[in-house]
Protein backbone atom coordinates (compact mmCIF):
# COMPACT_ATOMS: atom_id res chain seq x y z
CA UNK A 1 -32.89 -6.84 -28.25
CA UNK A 2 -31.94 -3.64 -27.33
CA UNK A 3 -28.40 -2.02 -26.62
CA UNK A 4 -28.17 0.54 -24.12
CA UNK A 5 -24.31 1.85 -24.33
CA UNK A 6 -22.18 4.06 -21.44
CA UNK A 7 -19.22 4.93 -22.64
CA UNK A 8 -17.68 6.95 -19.07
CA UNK A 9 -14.53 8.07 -18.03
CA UNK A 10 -13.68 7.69 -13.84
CA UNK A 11 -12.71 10.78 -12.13
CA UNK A 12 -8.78 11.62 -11.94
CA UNK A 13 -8.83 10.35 -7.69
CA UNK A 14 -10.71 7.20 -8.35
CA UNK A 15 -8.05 4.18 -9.16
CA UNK A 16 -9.27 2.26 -12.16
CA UNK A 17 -9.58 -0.76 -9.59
CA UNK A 18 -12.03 0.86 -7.61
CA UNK A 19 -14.01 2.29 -10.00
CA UNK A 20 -14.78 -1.01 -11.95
CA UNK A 21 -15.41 -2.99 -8.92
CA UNK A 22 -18.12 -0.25 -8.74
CA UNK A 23 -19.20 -1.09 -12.05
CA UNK A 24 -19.10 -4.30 -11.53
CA UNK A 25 -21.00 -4.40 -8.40
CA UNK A 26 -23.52 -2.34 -10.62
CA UNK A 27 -23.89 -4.82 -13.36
CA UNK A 28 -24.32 -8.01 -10.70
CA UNK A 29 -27.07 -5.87 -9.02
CA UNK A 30 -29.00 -5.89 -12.26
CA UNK A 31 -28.17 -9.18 -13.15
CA UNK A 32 -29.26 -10.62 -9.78
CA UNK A 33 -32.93 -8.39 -10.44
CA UNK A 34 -33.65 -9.91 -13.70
CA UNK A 35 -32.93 -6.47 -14.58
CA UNK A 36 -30.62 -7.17 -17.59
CA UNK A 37 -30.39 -10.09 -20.38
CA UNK A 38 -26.89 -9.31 -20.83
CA UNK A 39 -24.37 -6.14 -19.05
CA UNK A 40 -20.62 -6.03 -19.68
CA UNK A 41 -17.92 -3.94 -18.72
CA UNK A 42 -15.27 -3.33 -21.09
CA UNK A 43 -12.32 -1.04 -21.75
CA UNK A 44 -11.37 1.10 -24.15
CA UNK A 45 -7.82 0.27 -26.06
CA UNK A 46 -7.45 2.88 -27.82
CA UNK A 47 -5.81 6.09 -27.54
CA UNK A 48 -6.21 9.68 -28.50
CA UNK A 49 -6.81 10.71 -31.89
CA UNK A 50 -7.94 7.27 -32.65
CA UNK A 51 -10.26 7.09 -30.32
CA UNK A 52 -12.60 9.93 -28.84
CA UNK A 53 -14.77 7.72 -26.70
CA UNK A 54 -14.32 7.71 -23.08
CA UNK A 55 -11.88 4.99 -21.57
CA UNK A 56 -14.69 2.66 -20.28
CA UNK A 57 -18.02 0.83 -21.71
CA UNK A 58 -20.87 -0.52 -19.97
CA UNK A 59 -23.16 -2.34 -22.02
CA UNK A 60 -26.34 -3.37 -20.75
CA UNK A 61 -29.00 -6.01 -23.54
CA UNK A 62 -32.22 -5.92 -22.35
CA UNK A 63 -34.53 -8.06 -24.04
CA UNK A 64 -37.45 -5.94 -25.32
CA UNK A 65 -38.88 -2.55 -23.95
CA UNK A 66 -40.74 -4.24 -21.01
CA UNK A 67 -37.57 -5.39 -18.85
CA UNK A 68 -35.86 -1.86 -20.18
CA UNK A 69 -38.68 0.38 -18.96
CA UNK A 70 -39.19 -1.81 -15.83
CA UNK A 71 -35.55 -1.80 -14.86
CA UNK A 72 -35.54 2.11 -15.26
CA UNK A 73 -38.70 2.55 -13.26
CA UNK A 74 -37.05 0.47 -10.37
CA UNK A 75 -34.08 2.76 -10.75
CA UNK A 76 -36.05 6.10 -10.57
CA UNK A 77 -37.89 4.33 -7.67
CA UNK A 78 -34.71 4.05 -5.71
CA UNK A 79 -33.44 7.46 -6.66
CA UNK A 80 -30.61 7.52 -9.38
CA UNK A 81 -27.90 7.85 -6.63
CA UNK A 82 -28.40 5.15 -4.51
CA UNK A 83 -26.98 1.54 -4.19
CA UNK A 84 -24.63 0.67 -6.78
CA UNK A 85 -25.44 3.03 -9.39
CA UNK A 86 -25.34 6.36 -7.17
CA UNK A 87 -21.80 4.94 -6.34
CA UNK A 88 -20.51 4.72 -9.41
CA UNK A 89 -22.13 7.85 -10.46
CA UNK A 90 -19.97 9.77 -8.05
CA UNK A 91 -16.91 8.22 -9.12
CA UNK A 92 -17.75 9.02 -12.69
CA UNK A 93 -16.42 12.39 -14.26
CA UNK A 94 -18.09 12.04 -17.93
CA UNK A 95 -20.43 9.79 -19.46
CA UNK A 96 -21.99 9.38 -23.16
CA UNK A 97 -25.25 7.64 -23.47
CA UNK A 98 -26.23 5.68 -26.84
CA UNK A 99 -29.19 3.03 -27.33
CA UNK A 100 -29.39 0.84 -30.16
CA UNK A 101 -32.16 -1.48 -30.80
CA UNK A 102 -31.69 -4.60 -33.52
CA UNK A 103 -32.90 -4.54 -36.92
């Protein structure tokens, strides 16, 4: 399995409501396209010093590099800023990438 983490924080004129129901409506795309074993959206509780992530996480499982790399070619395919994703990236004001893969 492998982990691919967003941590992001929303830009100060999009309400938290709308930019999750972005999110969200990003995360059902890729579920409905077989795109994704597993995505969540979660938020952050803690607070500055504690924490220094962003206030948001989107965590996508995909199951081995196959559905990864094919997901990501769809994505290129479509252009990185349009449908869902290109939505939420303009309501996003700074994002941190990590993957993870199981050991």
């Amino acid at each position: 399995m492998i982990h691919y983490h967003v941590w992001f924080s929303l830009k100060p004129e999009v309400s938290e409501e709308a930019g999750l129901a972005l999110a969200r409506a990003f995360v059902a795309e890729l579920k409905a396209k077989g795109g994704v074993a597993r995505a969540l959206v979660l938020k952050n509780t803690g607070e500055a010093p504690k924490s220094r992530l962003p206030k948001y996480h989107a965590l996508f499982e995909f199951k081995d590099d196959a559905q990864m790399d094919a997901t990501f070619a769809a994505k290129r395919a479509e252009g990185i800023h349009g449908g869902p994703h290109g939505q939420l990236i303009a309501a996003v004001s700074e994002f941190k990438v990590e993957v993870f893969r199981e050991v």
